[in-house]
N, C-alpha and C. Protein backbone atom coordinates (compact mmCIF):
# COMPACT_ATOMS: atom_id res chain seq x y z
N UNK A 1 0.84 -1.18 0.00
CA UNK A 1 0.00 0.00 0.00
C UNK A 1 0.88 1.23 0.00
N UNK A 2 0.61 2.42 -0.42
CA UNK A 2 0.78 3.24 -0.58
C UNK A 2 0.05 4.46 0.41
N UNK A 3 1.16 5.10 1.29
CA UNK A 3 0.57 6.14 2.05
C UNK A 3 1.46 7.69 1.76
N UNK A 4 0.50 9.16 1.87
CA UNK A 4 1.26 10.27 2.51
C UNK A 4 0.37 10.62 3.51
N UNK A 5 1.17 10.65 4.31
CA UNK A 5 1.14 11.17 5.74
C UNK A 5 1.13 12.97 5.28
N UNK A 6 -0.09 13.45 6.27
CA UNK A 6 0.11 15.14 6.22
C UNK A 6 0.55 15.64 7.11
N UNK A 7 0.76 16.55 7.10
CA UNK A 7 2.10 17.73 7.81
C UNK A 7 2.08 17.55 9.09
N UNK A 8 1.14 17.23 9.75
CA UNK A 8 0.80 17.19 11.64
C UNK A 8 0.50 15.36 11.80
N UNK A 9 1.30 15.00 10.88
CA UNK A 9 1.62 13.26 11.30
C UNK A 9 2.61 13.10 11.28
N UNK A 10 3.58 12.19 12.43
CA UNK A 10 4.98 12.05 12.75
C UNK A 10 5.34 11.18 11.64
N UNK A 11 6.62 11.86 11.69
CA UNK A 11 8.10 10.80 10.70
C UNK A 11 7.76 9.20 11.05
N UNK A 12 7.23 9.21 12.30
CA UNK A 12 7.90 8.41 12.98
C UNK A 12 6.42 7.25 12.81
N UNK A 13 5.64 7.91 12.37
CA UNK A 13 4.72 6.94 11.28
C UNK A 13 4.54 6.68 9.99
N UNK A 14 5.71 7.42 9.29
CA UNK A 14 5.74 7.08 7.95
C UNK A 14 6.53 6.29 8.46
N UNK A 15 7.74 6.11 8.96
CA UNK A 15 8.81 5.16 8.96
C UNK A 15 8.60 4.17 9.45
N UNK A 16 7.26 3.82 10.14
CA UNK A 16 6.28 2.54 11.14
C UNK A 16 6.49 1.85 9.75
N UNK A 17 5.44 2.49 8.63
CA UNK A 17 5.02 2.20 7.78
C UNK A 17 5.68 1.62 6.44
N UNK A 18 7.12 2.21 6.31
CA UNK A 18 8.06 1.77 5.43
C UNK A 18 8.36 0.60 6.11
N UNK A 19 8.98 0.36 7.12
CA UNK A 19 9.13 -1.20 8.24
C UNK A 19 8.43 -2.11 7.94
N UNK A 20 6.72 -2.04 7.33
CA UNK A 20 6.04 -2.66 7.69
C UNK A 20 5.47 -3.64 6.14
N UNK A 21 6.39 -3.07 5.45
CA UNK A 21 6.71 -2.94 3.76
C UNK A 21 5.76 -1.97 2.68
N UNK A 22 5.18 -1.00 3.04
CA UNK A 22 4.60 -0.09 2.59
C UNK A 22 4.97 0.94 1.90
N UNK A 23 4.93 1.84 1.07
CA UNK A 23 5.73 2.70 1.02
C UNK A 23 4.87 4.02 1.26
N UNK A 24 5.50 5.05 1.88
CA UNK A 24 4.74 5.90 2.54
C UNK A 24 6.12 7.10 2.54
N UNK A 25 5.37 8.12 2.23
CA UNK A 25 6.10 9.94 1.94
C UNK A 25 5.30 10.54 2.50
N UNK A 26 5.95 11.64 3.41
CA UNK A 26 4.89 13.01 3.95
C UNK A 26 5.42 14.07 3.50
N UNK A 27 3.78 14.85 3.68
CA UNK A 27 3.54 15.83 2.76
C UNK A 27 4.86 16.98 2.03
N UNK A 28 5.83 16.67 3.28
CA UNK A 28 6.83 17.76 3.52
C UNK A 28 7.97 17.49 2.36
N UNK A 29 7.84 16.44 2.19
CA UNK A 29 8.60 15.65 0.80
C UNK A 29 8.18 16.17 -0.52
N UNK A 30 7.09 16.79 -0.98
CA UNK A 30 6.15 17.04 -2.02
C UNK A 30 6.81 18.30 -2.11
N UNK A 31 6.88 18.82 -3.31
CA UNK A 31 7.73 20.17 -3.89
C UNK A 31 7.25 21.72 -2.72
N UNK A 32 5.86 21.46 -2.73
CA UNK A 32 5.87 22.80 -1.75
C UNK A 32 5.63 22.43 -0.11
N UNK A 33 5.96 21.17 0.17
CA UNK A 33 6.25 21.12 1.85
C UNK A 33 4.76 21.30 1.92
N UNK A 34 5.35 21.71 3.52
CA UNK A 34 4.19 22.16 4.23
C UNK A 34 2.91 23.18 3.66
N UNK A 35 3.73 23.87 2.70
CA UNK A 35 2.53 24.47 2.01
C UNK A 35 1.57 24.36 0.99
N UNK A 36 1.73 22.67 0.50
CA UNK A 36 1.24 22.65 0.00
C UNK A 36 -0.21 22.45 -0.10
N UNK A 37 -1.24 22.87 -1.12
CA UNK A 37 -2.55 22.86 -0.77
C UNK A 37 -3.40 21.47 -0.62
N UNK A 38 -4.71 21.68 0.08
CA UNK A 38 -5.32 20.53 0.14
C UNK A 38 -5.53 20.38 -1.18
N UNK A 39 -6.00 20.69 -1.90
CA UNK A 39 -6.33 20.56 -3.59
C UNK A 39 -5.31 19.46 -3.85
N UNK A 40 -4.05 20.18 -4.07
CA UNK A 40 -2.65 19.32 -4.60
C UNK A 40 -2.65 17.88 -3.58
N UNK A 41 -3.07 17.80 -2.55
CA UNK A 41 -2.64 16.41 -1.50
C UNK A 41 -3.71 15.93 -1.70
N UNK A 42 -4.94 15.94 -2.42
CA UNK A 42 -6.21 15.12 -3.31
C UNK A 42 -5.60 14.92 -4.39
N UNK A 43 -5.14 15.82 -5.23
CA UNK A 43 -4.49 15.28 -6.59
C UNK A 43 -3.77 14.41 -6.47
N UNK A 44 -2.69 14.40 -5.76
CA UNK A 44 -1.33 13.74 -5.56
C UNK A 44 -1.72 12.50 -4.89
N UNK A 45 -2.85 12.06 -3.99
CA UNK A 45 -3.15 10.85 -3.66
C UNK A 45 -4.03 9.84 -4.44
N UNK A 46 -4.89 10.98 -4.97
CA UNK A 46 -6.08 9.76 -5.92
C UNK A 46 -4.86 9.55 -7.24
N UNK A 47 -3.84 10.79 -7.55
CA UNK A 47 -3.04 9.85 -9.15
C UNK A 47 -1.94 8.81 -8.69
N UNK A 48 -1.99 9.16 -7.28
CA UNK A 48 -0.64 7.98 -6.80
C UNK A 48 -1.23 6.82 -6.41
N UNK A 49 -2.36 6.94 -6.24
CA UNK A 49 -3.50 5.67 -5.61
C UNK A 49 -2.23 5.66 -4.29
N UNK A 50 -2.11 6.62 -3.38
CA UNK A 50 -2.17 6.68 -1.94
C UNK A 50 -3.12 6.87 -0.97
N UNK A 51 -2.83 6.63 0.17
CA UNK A 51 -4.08 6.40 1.62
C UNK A 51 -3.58 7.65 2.26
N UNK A 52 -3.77 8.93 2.48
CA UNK A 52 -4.25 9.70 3.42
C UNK A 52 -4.15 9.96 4.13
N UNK A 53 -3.24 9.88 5.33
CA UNK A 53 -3.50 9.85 6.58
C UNK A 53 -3.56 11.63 7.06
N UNK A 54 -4.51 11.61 8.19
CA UNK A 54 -4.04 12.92 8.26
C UNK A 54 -5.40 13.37 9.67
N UNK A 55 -5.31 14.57 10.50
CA UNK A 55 -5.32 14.99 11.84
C UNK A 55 -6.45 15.85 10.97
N UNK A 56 -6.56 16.77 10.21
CA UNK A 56 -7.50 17.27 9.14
C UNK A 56 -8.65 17.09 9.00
N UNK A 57 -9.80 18.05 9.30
CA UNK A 57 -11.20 17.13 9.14
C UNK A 57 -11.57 18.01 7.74
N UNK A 58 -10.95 18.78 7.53
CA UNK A 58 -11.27 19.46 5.88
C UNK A 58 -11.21 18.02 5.10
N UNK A 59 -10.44 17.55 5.22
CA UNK A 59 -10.16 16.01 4.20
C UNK A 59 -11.53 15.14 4.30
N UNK A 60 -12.33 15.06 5.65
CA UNK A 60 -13.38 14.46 5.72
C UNK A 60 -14.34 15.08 5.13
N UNK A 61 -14.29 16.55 4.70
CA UNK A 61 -15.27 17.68 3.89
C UNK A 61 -15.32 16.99 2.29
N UNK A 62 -14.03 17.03 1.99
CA UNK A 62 -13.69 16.73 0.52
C UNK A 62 -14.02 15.65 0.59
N UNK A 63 -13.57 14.41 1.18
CA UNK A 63 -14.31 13.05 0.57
C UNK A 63 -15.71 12.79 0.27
N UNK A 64 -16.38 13.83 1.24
CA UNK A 64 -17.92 13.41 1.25
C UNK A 64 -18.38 14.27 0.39
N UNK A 65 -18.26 15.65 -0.04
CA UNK A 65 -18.62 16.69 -1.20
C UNK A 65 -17.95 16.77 -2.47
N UNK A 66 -16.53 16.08 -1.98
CA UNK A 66 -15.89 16.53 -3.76
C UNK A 66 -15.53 15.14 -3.96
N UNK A 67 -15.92 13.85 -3.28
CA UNK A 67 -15.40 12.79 -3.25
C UNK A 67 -13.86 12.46 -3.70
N UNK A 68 -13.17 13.79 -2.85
CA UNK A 68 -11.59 13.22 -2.88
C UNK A 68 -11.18 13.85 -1.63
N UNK A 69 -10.00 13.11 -1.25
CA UNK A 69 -9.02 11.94 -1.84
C UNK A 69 -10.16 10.40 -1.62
N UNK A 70 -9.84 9.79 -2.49
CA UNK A 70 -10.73 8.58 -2.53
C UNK A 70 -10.16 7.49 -1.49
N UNK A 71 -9.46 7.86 -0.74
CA UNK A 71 -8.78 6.74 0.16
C UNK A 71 -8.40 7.67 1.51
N UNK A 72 -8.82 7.60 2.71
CA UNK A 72 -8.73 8.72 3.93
C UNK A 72 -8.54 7.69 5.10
N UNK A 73 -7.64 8.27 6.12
CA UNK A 73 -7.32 7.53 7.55
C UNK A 73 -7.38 8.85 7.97
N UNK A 74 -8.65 9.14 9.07
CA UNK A 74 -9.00 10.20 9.83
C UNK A 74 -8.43 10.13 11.48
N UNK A 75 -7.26 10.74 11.41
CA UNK A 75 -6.73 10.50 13.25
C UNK A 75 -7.49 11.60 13.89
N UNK A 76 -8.39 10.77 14.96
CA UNK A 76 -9.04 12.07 16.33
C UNK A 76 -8.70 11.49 17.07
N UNK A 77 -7.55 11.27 17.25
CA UNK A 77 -6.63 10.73 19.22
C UNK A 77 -6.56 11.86 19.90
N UNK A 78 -6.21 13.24 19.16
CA UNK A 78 -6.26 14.37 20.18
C UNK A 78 -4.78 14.22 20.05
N UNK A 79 -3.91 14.63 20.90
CA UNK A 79 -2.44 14.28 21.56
C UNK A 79 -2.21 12.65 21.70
N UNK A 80 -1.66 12.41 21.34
CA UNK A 80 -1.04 10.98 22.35
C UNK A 80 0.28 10.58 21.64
N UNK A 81 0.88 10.20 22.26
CA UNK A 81 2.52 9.34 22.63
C UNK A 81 2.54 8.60 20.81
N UNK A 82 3.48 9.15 20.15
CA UNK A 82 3.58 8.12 18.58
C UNK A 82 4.09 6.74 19.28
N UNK A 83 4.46 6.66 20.31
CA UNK A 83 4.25 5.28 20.70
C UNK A 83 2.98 4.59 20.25
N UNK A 84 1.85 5.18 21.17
CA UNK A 84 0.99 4.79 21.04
C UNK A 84 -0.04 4.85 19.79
N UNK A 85 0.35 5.99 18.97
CA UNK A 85 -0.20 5.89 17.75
C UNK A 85 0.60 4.58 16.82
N UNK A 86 1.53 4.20 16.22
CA UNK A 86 2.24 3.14 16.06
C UNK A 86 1.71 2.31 16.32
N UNK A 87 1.26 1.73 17.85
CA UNK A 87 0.44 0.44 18.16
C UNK A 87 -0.75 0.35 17.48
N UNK A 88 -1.63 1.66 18.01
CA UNK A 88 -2.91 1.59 17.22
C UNK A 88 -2.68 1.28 15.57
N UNK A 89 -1.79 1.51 14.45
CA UNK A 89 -1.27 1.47 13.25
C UNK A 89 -1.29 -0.15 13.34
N UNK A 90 -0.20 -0.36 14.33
CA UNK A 90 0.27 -1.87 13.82
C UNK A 90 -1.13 -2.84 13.72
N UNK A 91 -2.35 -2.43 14.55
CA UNK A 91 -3.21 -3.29 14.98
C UNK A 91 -3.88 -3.33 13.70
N UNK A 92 -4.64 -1.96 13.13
CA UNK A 92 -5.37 -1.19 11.99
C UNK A 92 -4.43 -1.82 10.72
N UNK A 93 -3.61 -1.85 10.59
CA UNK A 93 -3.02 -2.62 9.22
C UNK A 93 -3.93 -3.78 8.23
N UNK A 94 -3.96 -4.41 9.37
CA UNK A 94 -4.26 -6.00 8.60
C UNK A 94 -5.92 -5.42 7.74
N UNK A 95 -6.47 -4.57 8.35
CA UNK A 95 -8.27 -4.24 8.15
C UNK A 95 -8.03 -3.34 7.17
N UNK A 96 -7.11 -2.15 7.04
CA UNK A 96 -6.89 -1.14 6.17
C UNK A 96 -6.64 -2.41 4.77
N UNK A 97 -5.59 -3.17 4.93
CA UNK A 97 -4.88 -4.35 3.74
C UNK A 97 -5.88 -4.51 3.20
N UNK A 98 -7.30 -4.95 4.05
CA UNK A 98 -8.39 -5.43 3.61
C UNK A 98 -9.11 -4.59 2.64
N UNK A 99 -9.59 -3.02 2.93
CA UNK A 99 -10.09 -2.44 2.51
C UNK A 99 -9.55 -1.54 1.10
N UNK A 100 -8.13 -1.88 0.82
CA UNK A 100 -7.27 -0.94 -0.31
C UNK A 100 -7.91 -1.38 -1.37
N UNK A 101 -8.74 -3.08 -1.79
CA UNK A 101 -8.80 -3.08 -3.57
C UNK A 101 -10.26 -2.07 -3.51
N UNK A 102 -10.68 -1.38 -2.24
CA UNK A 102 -12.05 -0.82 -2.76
C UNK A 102 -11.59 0.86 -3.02
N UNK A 103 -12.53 1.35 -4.00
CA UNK A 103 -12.40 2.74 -4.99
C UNK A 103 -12.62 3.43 -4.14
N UNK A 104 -13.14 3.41 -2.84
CA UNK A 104 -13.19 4.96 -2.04
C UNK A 104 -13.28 4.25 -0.57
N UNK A 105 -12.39 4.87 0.84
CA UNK A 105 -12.97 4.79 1.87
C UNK A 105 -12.58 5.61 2.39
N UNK A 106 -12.95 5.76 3.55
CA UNK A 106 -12.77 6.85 5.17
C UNK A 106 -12.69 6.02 6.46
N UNK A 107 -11.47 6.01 6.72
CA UNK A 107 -11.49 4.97 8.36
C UNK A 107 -10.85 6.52 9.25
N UNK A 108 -12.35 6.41 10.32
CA UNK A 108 -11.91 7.70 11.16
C UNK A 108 -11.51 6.62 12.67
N UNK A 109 -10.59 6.99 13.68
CA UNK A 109 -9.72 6.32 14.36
C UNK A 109 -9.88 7.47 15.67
N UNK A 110 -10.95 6.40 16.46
CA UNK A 110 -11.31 7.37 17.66
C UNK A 110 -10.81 7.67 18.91
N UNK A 111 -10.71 8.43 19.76
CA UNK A 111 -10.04 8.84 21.02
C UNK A 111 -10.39 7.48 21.94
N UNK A 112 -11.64 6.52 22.05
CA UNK A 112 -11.81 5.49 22.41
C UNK A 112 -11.11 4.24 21.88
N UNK A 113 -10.37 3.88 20.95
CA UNK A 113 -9.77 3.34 20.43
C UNK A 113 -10.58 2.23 19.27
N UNK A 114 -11.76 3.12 19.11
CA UNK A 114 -12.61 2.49 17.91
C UNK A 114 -12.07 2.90 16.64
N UNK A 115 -12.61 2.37 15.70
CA UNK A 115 -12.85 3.41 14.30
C UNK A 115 -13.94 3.07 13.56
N UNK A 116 -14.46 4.12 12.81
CA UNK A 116 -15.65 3.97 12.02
C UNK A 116 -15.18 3.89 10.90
N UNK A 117 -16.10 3.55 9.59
CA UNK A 117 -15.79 3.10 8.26
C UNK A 117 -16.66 3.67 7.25
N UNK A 118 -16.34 4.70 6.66
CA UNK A 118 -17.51 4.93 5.70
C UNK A 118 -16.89 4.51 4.12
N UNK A 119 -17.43 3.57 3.44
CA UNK A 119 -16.52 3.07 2.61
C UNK A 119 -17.78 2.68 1.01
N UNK A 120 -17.36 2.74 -0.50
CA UNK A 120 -18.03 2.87 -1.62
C UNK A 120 -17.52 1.67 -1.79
N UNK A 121 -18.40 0.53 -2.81
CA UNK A 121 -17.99 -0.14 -3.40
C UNK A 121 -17.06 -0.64 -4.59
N UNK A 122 -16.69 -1.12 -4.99
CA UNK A 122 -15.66 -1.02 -6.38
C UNK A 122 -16.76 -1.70 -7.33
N UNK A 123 -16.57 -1.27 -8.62
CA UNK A 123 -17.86 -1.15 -9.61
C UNK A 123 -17.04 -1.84 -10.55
């Protein structure tokens, strides 16, 4: 699978993620860094067929009104330890694996240690 991580997600979960045989770049890697726009980090994920990750609920705006980026991991932990984000990752893997051959989803990843799924079929 293919991930970019956005600007307020640690190194230190892209690099979970390269470990884990994935390949995964954040945003800060992309020609304008940190500045680059949400527009461009929808473009750049639906033509890379990358997953999203990101602290951002504008991204949850666009999937559901402009239906992009077609692939979203919504973090609402609030603060917590990339320790502990990492674990929650390592656990969420195997279910995300599951969900990549489909054309659109949204896994939001809750302060309770749930997540919800709003996800389109592949046609």
């Amino acid at each position: 699978m293919k991930f970019l991580c956005d600007v307020h997600i640690s190194y230190k979960l892209k690099n979970f993620l390269i470990t884990q045989a994935h390949t995964a770049i954040h945003v800060n890697e992309l020609p304008e860094k940190s500045e680059t726009k949400d527009n461009a980090i929808c473009d750049y994920c639906d033509s890379e067929g990358c997953i999203l990750i990101t602290k951002d609920f504008d991204f949850v705006d666009f999937y559901f009104l402009k239906q992009t980026p077609k692939k979203v991991i919504k973090i609402s932990l609030g603060n917590i330890a990339n320790n502990e984000l990492l674990q929650i990752f390592s656990e969420i893997l195997p279910f995300i694996e599951k969900l990549v051959s489909r054309d659109k989803f949204l896994v939001e990843i809750n302060k309770d240690g749930t997540y919800s799924i709003h996800q389109t079929e592949s046609k």
